[in-house]
Protein backbone atom coordinates (compact mmCIF):
# COMPACT_ATOMS: atom_id res chain seq x y z
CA UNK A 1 -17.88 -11.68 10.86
CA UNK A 2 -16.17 -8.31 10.88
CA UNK A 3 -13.02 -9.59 9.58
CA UNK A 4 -14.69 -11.97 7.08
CA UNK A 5 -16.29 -8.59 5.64
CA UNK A 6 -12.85 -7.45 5.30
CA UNK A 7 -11.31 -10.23 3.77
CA UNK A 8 -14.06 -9.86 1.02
CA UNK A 9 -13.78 -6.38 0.38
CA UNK A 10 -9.66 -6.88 0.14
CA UNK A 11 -10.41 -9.79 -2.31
CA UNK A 12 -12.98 -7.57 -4.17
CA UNK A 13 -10.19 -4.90 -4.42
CA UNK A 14 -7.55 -6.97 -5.40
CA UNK A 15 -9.78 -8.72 -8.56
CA UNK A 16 -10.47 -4.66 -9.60
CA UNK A 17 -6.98 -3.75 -9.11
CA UNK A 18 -6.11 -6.39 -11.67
CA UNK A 19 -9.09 -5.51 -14.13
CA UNK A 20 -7.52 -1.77 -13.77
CA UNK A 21 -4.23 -2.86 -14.69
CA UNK A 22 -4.81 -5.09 -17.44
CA UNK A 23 -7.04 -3.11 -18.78
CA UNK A 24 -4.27 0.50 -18.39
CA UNK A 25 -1.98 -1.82 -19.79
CA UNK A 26 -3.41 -2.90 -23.63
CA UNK A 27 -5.17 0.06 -23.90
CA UNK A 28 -3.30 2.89 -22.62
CA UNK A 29 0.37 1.16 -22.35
CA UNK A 30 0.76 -0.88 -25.51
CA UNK A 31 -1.37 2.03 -27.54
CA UNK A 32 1.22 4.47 -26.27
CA UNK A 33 3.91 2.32 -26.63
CA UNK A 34 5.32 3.29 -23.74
CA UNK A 35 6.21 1.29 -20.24
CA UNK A 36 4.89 1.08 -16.73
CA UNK A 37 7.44 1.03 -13.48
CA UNK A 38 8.99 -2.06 -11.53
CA UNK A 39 8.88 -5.83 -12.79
CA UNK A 40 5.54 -4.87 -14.91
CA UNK A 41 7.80 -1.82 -16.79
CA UNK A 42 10.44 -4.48 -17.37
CA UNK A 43 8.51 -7.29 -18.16
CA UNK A 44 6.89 -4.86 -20.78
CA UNK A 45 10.30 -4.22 -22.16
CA UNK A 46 12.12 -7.39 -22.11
CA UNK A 47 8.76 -8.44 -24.28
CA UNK A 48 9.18 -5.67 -26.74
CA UNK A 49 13.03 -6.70 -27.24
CA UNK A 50 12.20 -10.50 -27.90
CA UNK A 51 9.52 -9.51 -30.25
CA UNK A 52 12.34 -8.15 -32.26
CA UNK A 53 13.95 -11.61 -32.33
CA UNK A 54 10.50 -12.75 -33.24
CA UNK A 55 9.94 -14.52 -29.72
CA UNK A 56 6.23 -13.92 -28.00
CA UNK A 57 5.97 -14.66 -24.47
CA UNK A 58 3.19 -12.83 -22.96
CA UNK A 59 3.30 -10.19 -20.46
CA UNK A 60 1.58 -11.39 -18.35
CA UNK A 61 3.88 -14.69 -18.36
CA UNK A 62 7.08 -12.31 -17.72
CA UNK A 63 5.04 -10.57 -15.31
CA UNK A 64 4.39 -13.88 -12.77
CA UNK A 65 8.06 -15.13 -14.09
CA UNK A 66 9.66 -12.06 -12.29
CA UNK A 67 7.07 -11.95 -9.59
CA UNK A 68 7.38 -15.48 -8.48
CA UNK A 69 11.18 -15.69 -7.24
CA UNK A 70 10.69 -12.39 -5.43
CA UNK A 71 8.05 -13.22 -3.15
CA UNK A 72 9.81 -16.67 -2.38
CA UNK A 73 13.25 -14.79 -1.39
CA UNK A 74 11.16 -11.86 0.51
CA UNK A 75 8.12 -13.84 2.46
CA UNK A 76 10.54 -14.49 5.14
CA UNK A 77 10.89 -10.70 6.28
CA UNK A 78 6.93 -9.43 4.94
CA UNK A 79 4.07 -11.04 6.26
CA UNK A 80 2.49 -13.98 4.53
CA UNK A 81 -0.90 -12.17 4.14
CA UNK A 82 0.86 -9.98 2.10
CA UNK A 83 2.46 -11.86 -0.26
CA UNK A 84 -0.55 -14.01 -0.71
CA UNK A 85 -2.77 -11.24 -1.46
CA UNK A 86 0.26 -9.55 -4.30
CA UNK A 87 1.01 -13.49 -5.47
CA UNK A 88 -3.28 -13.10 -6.13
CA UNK A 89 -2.87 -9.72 -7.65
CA UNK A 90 -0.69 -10.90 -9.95
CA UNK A 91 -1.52 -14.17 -10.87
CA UNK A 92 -4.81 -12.49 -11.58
CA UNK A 93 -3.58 -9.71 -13.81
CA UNK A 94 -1.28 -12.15 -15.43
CA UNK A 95 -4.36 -14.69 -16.85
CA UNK A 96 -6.16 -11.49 -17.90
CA UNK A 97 -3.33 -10.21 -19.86
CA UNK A 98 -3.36 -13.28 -21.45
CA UNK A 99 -6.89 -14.22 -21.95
CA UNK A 100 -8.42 -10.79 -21.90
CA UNK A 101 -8.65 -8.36 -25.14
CA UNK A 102 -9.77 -4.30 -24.89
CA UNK A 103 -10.22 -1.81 -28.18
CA UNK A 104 -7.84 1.24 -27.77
CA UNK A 105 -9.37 4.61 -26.32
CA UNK A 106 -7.33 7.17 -27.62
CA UNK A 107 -4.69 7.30 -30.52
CA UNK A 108 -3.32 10.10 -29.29
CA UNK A 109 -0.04 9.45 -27.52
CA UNK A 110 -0.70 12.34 -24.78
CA UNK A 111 -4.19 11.27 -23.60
CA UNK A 112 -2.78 6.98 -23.52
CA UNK A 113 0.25 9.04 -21.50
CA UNK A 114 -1.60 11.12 -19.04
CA UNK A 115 -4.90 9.14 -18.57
CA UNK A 116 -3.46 6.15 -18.57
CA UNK A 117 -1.02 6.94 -15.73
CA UNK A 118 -4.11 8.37 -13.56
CA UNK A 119 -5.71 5.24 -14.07
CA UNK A 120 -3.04 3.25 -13.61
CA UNK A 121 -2.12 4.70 -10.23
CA UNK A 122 -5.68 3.88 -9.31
CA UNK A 123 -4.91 0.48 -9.92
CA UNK A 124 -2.12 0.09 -7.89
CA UNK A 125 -3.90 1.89 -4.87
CA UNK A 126 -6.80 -0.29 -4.51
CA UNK A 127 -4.18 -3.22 -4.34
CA UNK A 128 -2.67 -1.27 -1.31
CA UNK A 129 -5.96 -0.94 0.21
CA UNK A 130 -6.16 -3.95 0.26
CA UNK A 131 -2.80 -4.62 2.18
CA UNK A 132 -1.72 -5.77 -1.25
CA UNK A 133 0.58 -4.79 -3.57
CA UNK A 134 1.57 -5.53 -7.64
CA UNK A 135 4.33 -6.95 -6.38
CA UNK A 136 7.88 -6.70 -7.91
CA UNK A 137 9.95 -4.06 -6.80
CA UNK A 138 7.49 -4.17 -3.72
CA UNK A 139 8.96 -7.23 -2.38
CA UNK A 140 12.56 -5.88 -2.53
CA UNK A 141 11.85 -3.02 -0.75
CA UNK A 142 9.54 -4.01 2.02
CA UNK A 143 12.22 -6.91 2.68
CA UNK A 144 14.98 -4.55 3.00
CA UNK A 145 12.88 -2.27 5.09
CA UNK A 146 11.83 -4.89 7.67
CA UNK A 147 15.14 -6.61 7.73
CA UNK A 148 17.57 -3.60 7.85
CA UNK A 149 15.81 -0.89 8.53
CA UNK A 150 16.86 0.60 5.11
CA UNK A 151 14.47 2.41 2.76
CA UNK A 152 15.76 1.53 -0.81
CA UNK A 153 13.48 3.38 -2.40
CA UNK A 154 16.16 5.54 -4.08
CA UNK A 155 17.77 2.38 -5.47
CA UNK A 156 14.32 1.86 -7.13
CA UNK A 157 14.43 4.94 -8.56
CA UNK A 158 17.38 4.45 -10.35
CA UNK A 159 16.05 0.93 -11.54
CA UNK A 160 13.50 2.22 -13.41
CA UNK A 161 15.38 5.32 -15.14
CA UNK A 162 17.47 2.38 -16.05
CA UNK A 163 14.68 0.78 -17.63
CA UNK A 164 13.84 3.87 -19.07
CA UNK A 165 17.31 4.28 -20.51
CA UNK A 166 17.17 0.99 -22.22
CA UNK A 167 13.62 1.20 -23.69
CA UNK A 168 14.46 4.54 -25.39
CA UNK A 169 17.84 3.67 -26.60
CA UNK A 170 16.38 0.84 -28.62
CA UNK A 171 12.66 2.24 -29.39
CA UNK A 172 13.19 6.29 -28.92
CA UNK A 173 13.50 8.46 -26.43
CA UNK A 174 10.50 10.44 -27.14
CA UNK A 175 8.63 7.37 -25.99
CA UNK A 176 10.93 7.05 -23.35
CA UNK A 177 10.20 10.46 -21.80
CA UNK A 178 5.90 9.85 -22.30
CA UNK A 179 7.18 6.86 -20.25
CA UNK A 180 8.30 9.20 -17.91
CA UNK A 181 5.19 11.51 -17.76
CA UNK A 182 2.85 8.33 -17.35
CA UNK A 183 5.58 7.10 -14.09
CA UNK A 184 4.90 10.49 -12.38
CA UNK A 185 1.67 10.72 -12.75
CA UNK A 186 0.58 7.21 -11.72
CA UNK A 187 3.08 8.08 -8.37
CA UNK A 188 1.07 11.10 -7.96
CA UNK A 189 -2.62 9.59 -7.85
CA UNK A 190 -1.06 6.58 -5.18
CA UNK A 191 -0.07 9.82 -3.35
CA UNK A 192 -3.47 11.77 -3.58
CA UNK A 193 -5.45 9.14 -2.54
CA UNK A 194 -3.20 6.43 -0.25
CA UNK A 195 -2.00 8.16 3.05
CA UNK A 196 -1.78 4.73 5.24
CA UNK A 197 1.31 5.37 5.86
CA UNK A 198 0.94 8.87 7.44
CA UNK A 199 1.72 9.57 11.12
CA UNK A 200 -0.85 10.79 13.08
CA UNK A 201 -1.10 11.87 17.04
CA UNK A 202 -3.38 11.18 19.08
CA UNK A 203 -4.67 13.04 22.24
CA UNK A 204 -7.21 11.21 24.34
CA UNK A 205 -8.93 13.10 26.94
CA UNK A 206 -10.02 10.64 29.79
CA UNK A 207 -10.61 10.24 33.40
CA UNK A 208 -9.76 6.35 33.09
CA UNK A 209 -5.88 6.46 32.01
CA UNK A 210 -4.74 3.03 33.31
CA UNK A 211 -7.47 1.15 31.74
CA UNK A 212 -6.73 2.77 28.39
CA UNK A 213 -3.03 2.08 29.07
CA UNK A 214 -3.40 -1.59 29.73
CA UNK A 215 -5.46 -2.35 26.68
CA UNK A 216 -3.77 -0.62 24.20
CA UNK A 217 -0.37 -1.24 24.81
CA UNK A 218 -2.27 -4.99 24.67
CA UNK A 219 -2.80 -4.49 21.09
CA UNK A 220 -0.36 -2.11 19.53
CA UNK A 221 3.12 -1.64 20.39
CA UNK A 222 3.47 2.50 20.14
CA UNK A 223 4.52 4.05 23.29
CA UNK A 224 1.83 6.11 25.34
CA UNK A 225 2.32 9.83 27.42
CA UNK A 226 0.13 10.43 30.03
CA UNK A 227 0.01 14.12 31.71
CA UNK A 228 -2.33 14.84 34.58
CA UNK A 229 -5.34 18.54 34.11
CA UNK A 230 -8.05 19.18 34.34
CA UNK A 231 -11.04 20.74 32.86
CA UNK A 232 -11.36 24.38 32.36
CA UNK A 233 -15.64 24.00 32.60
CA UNK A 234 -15.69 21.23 35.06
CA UNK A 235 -12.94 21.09 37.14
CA UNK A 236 -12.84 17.96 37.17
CA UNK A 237 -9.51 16.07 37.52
CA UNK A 238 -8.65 14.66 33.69
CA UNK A 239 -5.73 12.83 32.48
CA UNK A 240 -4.19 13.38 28.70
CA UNK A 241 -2.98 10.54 26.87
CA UNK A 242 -0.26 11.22 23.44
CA UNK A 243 0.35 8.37 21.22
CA UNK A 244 1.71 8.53 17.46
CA UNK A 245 0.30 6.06 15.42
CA UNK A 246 -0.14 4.96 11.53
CA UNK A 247 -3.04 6.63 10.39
CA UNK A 248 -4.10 3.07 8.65
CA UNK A 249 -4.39 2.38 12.60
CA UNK A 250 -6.40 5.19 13.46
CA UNK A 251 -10.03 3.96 13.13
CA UNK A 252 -9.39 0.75 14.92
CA UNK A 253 -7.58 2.47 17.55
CA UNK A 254 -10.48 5.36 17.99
CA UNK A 255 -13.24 2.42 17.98
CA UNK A 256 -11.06 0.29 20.93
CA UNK A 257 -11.09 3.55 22.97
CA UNK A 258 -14.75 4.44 22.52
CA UNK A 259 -15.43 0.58 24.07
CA UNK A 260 -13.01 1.26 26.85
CA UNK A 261 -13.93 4.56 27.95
CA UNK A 262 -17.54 5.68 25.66
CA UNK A 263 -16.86 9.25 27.18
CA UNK A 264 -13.30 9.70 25.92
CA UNK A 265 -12.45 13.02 23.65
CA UNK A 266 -9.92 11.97 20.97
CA UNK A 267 -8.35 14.50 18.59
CA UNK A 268 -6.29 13.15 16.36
CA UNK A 269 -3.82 15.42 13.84
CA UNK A 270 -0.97 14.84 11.37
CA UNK A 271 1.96 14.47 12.83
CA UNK A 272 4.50 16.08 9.83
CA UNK A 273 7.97 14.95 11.61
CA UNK A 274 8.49 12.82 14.04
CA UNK A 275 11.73 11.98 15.56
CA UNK A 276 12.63 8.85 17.36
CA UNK A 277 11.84 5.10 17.81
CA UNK A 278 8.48 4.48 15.81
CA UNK A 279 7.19 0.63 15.26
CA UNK A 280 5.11 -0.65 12.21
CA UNK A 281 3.62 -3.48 11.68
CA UNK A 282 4.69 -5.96 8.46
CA UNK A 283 2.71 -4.72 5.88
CA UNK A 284 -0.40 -6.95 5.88
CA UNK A 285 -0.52 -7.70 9.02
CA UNK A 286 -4.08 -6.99 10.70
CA UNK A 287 -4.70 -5.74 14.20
CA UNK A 288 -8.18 -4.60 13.32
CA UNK A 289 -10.30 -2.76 15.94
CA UNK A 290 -13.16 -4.87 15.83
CA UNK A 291 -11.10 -7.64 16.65
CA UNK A 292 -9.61 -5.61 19.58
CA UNK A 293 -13.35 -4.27 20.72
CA UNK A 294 -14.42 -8.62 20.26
CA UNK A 295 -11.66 -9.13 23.08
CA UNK A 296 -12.03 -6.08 25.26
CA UNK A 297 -14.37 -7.88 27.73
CA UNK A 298 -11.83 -10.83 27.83
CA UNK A 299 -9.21 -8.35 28.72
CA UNK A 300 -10.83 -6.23 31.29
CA UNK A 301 -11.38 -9.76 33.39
CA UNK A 302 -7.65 -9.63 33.58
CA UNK A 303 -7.59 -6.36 35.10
């Protein structure tokens, strides 16, 4: 049931997410006439340079035309729930580009440029909450990361200054660098507001070690230090456990603990460098606590 409520509030987050967009995009975008990142920045330009000629294909048709052969050369390496989720994301904000009309907030270029890239980055972050993404130059990267090992995120970088390059060589750099404004800000507010990603340690204070061991190394594959003390008040004999951990795992983790041992003390801090082997799951894929807590009772039988 838990995970059903999940699954609804991802799907609920994914149909905003493409409301957001769509709506960022002919009102703040087109307005500005400037362009977004990724496959949705180029699919904006290569429809601005085939307008020239006089040629209209949609957006949103360039958009799932990119989109499409990316997630079929990637879904190998990224986990299907993934995919499925961007594929929905974008097939989504595709039909609304194409079907869906808005009346232009501002006419000033600055306020399309600086709200629209706040709102925009909004957009993108509820797709990531909901182990989504807009796909795109997504794909490429999270497939390079899980097959090599490689961030690429540099590479990305320099393929959207490219884009950048081209849009204002042929409709003005002036544009180009609003373009540039609206990128950093949109990259700011997925900053502010998305911190999955994060590394956080853990310290669990318990006087039931090995049970806390067994389950959790069960269910996530992070390596665990335990160090024998005791307690300054008490005396009592205690045992402290150090794990680092995603901080998207965090409240699953915390809840599987509490069912283990209810009178565990967890602190749990950011963890701002952290140097050697470190595993994380394909993005999308769910180890959710109350899935772990559901099968706690299973596993302490095999104890």
């Amino acid at each position: 049931m838990k995970i059903r409520k999940k699954l609804a509030f991802d799907i609920f987050l994914i149909i905003l997410s493409s409301l957001i967009q769509t709506y960022v995009i002919k009102t703040f975008i087109v307005q500005g006439n400037f362009i977004s990142s990724g496959f949705s920045g180029l699919a904006i330009l290569i429809n601005k340079i085939l307008s020239i000629y006089n040629i209209n294909i949609g957006i949103g048709i360039l958009i799932l035309l990119l989109n499409i052969p990316a997630a079929i050369f990637c879904y190998k390496e990224i986990s299907l729930r993934f995919i499925l989720k961007s594929i929905a994301q974008i097939t989504l904000t595709s039909f609304m580009l194409e079907f869906l009309t808005f009346q232009p907030l501002f006419k000033d270029v600055v306020l399309n440029c600086l709200i629209g890239g706040a709102v925009y980055g909004l957009a993108i972050t509820f797709s990531i909450k909901a182990d989504g993404s807009t796909g795109g130059t997504d794909f490429i990267a999270l497939y390079i990361y899980n097959k090599y090992g490689k961030s690429i995120w540099s590479y990305i970088f320099l393929f959207n200054v490219l884009i950048i390059l081209i849009f204002g060589y042929i409709f003005g750099f002036e544009y180009a660098g609003y373009s540039i404004i609206f990128q950093f800000i949109s990259t700011q507010t997925i900053k502010h507001f998305h911190h999955n990603f994060d590394q956080i340690t853990l310290q669990i204070t318990t006087t039931i070690p090995e049970e806390i061991i067994e389950i959790y190394t069960k269910k996530y594959r992070h390596g665990i230090t335990v160090t024998k003390s005791y307690g300054g008040y008490s005396k009592k004999e205690l045992y402290l456990c150090h794990s680092v951990i995603s901080n998207y795992e965090l409240k699953d983790i915390v809840m599987l603990i509490k069912k283990i041992d209810p009178k565990a003390i967890i602190n749990a801090f950011k963890t701002m460098n952290f140097y050697g082997g470190f595993y994380r799951d394909k993005i999308g894929e769910y180890r959710g606590g109350e899935e772990n807590v559901g099968d706690y009772r299973n596993l302490e039988n095999e104890l």
